[in-house]
PDB file of N, CA and C in Angstrom:
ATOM      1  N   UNK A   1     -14.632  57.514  51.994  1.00  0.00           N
ATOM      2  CA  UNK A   1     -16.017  57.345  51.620  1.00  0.00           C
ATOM      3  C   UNK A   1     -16.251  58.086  50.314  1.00  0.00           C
ATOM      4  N   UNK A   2     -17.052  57.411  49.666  1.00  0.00           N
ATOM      5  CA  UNK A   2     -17.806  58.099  48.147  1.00  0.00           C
ATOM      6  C   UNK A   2     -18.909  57.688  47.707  1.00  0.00           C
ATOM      7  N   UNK A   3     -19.360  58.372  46.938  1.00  0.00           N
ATOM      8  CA  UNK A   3     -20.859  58.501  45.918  1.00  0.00           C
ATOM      9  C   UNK A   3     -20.238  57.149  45.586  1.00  0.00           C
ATOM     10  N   UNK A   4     -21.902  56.477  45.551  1.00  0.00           N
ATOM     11  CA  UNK A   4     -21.923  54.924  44.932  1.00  0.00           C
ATOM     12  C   UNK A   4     -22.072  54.942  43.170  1.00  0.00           C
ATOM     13  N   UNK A   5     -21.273  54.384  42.370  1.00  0.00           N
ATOM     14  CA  UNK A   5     -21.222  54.264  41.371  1.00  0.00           C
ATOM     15  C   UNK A   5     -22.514  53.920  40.647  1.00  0.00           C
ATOM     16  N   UNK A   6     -22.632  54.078  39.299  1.00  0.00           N
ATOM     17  CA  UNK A   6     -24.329  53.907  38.933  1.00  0.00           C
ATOM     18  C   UNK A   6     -24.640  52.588  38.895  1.00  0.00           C
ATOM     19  N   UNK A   7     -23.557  51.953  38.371  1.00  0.00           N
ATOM     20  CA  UNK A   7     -23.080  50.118  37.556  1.00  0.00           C
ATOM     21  C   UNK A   7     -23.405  50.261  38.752  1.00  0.00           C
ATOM     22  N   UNK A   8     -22.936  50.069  39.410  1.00  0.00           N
ATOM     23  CA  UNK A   8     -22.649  49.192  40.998  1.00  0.00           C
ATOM     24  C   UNK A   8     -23.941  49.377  41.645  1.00  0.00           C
ATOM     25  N   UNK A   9     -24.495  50.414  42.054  1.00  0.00           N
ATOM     26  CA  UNK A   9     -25.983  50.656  42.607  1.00  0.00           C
ATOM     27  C   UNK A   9     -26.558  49.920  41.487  1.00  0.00           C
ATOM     28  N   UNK A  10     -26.820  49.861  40.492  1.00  0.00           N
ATOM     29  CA  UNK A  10     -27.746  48.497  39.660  1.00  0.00           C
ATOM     30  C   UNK A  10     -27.360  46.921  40.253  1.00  0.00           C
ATOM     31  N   UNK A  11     -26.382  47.118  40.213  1.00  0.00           N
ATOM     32  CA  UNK A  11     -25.952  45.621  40.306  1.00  0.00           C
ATOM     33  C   UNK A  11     -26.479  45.255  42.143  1.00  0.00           C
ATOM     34  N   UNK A  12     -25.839  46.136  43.441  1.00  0.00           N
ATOM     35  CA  UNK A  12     -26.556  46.191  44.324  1.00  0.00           C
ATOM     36  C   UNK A  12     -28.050  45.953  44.616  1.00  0.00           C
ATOM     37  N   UNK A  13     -28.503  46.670  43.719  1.00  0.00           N
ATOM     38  CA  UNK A  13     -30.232  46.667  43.864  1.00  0.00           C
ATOM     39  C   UNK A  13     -30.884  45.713  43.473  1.00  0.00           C
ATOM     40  N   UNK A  14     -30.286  45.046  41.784  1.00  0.00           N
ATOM     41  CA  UNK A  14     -30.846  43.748  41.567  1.00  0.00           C
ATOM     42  C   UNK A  14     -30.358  42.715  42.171  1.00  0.00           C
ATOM     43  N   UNK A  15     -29.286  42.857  43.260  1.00  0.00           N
ATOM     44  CA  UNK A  15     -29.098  41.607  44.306  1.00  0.00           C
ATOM     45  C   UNK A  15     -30.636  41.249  45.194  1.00  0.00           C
ATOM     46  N   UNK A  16     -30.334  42.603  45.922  1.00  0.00           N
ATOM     47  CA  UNK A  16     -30.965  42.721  47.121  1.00  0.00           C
ATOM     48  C   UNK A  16     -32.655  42.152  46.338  1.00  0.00           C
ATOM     49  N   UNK A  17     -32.760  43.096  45.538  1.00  0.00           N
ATOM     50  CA  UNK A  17     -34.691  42.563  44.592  1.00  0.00           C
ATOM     51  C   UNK A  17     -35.226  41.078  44.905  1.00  0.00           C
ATOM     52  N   UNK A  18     -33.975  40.374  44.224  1.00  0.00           N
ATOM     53  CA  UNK A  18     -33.985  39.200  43.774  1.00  0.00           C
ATOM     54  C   UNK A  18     -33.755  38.630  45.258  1.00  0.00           C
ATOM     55  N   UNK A  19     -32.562  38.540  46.017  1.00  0.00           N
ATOM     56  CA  UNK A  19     -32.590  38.005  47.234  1.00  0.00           C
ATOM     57  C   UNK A  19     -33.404  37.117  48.457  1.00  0.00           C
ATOM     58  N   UNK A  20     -34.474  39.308  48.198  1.00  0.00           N
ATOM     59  CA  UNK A  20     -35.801  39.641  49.171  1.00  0.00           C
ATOM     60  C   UNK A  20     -37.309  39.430  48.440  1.00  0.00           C
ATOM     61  N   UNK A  21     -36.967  39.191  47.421  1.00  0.00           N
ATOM     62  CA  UNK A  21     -38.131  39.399  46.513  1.00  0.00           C
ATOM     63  C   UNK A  21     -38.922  40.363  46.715  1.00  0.00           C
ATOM     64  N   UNK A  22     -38.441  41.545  46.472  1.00  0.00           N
ATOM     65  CA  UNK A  22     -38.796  43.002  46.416  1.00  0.00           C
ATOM     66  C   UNK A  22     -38.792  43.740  45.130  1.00  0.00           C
ATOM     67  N   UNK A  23     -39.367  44.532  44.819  1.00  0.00           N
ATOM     68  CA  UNK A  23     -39.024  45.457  43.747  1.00  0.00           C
ATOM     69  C   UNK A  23     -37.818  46.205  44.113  1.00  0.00           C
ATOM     70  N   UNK A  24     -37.242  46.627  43.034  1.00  0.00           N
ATOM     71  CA  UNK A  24     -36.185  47.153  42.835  1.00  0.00           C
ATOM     72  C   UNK A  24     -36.359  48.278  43.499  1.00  0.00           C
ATOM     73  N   UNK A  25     -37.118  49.277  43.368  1.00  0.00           N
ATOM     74  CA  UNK A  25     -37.668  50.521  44.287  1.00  0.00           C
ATOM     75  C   UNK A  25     -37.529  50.702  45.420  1.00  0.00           C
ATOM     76  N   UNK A  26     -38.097  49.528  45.698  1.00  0.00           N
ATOM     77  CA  UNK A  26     -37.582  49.064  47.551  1.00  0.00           C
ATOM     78  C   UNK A  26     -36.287  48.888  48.002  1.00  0.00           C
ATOM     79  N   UNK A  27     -35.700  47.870  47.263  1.00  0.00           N
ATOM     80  CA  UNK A  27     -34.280  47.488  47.409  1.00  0.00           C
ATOM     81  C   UNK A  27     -33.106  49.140  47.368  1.00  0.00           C
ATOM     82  N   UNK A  28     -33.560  50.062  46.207  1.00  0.00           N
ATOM     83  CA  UNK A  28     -32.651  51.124  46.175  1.00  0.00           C
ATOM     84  C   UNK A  28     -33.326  51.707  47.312  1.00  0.00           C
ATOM     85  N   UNK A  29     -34.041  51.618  48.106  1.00  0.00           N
ATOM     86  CA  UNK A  29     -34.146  53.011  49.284  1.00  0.00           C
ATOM     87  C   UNK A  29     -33.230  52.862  50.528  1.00  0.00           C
ATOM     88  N   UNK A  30     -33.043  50.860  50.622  1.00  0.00           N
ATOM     89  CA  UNK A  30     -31.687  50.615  51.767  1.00  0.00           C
ATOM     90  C   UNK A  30     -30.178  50.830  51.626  1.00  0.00           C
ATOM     91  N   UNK A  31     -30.611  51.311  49.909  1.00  0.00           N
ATOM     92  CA  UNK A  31     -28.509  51.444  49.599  1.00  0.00           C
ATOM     93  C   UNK A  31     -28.222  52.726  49.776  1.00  0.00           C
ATOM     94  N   UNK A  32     -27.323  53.111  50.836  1.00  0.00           N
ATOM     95  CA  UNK A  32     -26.888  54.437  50.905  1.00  0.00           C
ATOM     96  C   UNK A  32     -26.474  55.609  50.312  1.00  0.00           C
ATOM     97  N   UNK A  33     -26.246  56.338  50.237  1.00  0.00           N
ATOM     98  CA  UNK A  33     -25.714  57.362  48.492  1.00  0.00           C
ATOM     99  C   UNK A  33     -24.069  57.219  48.712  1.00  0.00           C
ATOM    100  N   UNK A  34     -23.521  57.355  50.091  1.00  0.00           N
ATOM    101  CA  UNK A  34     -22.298  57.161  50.239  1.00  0.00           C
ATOM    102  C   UNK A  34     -21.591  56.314  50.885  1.00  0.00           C
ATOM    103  N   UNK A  35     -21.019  55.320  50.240  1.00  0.00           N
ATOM    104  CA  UNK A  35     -20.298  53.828  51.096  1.00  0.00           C
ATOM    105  C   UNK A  35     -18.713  54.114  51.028  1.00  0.00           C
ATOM    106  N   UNK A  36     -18.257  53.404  52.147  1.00  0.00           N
ATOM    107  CA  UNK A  36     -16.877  53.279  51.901  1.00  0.00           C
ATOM    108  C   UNK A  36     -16.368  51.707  50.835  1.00  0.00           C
ATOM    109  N   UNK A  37     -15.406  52.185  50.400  1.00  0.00           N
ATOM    110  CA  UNK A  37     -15.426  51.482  49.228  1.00  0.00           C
ATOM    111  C   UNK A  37     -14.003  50.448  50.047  1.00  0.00           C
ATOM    112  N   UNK A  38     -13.875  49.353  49.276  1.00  0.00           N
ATOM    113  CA  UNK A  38     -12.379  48.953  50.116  1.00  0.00           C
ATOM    114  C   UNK A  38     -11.755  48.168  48.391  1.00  0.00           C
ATOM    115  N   UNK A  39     -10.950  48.854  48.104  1.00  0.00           N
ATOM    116  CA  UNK A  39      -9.685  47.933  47.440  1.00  0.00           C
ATOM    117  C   UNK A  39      -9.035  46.877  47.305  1.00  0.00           C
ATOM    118  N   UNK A  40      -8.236  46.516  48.353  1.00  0.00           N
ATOM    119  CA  UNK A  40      -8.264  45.299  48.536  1.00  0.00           C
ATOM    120  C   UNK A  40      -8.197  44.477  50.128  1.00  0.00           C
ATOM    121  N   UNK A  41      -8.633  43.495  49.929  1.00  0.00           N
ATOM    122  CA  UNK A  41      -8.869  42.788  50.932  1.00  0.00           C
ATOM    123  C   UNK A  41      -7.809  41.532  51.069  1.00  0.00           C
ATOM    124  N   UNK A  42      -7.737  40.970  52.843  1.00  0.00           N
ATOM    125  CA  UNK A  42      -6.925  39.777  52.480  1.00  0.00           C
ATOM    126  C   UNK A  42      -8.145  38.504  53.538  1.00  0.00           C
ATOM    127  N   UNK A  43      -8.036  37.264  52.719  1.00  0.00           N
ATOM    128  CA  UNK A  43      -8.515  36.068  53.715  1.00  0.00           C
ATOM    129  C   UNK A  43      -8.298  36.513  54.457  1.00  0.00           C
ATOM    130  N   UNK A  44      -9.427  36.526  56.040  1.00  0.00           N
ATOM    131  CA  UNK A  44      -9.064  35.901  57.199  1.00  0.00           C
ATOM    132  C   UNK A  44      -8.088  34.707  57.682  1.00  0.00           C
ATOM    133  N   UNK A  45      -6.933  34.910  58.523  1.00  0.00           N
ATOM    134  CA  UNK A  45      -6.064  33.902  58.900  1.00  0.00           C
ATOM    135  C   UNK A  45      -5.322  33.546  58.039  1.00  0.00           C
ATOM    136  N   UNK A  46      -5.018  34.660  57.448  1.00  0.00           N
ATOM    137  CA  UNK A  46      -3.884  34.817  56.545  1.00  0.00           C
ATOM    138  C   UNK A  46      -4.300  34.074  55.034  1.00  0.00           C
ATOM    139  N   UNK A  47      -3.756  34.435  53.766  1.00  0.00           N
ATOM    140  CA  UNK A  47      -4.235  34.149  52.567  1.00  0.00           C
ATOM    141  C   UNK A  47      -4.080  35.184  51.441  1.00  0.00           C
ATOM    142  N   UNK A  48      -4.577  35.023  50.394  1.00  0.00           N
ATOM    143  CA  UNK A  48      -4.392  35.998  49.070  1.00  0.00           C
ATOM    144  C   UNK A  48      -4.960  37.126  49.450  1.00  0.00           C
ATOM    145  N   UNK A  49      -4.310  38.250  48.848  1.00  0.00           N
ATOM    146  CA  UNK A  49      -4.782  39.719  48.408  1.00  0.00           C
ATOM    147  C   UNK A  49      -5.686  39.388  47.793  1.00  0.00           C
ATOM    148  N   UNK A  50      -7.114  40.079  47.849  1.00  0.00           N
ATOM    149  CA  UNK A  50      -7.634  40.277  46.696  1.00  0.00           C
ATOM    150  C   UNK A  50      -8.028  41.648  46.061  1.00  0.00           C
ATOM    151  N   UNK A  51      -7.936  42.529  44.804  1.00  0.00           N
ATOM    152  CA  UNK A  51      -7.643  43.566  44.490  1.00  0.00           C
ATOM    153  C   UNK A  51      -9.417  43.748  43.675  1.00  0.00           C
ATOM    154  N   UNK A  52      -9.775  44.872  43.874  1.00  0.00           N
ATOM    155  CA  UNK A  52     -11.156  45.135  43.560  1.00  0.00           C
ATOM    156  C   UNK A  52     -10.601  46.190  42.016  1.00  0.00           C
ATOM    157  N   UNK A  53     -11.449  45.141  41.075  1.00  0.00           N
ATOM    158  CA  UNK A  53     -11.000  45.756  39.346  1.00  0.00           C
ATOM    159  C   UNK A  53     -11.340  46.801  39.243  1.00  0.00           C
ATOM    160  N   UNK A  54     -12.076  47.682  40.198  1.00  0.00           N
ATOM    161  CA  UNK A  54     -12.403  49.226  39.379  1.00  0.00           C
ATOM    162  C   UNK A  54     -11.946  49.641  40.300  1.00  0.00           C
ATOM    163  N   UNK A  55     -11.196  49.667  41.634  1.00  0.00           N
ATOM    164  CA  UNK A  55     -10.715  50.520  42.056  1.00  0.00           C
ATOM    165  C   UNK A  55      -9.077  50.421  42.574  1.00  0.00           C
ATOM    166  N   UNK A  56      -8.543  49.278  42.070  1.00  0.00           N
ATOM    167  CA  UNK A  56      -6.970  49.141  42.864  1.00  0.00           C
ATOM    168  C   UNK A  56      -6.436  49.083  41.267  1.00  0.00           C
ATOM    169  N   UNK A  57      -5.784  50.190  40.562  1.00  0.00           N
ATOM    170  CA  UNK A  57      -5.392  49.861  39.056  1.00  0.00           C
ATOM    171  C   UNK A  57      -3.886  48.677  39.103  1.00  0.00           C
ATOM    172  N   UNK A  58      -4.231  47.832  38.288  1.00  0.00           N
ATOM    173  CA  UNK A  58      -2.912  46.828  38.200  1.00  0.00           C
ATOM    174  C   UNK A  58      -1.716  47.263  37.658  1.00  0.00           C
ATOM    175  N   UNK A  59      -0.951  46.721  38.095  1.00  0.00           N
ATOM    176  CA  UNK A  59       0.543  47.283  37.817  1.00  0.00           C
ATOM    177  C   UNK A  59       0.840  46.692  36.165  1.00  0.00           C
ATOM    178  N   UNK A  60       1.424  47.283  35.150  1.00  0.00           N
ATOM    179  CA  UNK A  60       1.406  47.007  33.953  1.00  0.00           C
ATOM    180  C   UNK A  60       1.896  45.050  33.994  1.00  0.00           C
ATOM    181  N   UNK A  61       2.936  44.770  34.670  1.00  0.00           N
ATOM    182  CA  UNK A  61       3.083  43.533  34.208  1.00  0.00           C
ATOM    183  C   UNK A  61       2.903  42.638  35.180  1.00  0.00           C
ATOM    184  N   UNK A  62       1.543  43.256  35.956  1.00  0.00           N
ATOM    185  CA  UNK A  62       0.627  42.772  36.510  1.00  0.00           C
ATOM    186  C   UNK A  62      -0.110  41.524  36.364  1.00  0.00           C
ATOM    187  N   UNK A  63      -0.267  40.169  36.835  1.00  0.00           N
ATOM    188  CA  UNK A  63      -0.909  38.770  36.480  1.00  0.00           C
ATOM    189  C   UNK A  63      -2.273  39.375  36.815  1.00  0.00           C
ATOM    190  N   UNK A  64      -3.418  38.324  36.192  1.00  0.00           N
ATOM    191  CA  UNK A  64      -4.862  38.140  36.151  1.00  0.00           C
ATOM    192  C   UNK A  64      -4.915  37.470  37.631  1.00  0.00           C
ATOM    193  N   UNK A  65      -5.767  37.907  38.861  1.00  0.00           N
ATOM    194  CA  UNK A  65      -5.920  37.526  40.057  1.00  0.00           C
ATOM    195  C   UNK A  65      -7.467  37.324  39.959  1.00  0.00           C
ATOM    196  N   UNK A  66      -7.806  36.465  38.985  1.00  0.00           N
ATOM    197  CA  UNK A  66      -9.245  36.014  39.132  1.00  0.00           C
ATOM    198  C   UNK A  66      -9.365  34.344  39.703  1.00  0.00           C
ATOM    199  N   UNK A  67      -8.192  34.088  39.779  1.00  0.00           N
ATOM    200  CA  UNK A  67      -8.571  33.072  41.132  1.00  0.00           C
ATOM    201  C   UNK A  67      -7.717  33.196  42.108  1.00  0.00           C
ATOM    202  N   UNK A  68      -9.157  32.697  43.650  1.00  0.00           N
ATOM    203  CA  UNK A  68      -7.872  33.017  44.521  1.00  0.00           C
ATOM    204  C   UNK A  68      -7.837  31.447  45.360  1.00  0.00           C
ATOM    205  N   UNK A  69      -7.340  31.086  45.866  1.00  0.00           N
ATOM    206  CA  UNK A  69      -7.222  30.306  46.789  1.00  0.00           C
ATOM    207  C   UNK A  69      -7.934  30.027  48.419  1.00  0.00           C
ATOM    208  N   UNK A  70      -9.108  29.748  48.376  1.00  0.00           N
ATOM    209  CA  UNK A  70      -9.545  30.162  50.109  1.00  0.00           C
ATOM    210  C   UNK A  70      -9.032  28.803  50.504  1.00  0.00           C
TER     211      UNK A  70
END
């Protein structure tokens, strides 16, 4: 678990705003200060890795995994 990033709490908050049609004010009082963060994930029932860009660093001769296959 960690402190939520600032980028990321913006980007969170203007989801939720827009979503609920709430002010932003509102929306930041349901986001927690500390989330667990997850790296990477795989499809359900087997499928691609997917690697989260700010927190799993790529291996230097590492491919672009911006598409995945569901």
């Amino acid at each position: 678990m960690s402190s939520i990033d600032g980028a990321i709490c913006k980007v969170l908050m203007s989801g939720l705003a827009t979503q609920f049609n709430v002010l932003s004010q509102v929306a930041k009082k349901i986001i927690p200060e500390v989330i667990e963060q997850w790296g990477k994930l795989r499809h359900l029932e087997g499928g691609d890795i997917m690697h989260a860009h700010k927190i799993v660093s790529r291996c230097r001769d590492g491919q672009d995994a911006s598409f995945v296959c569901v």
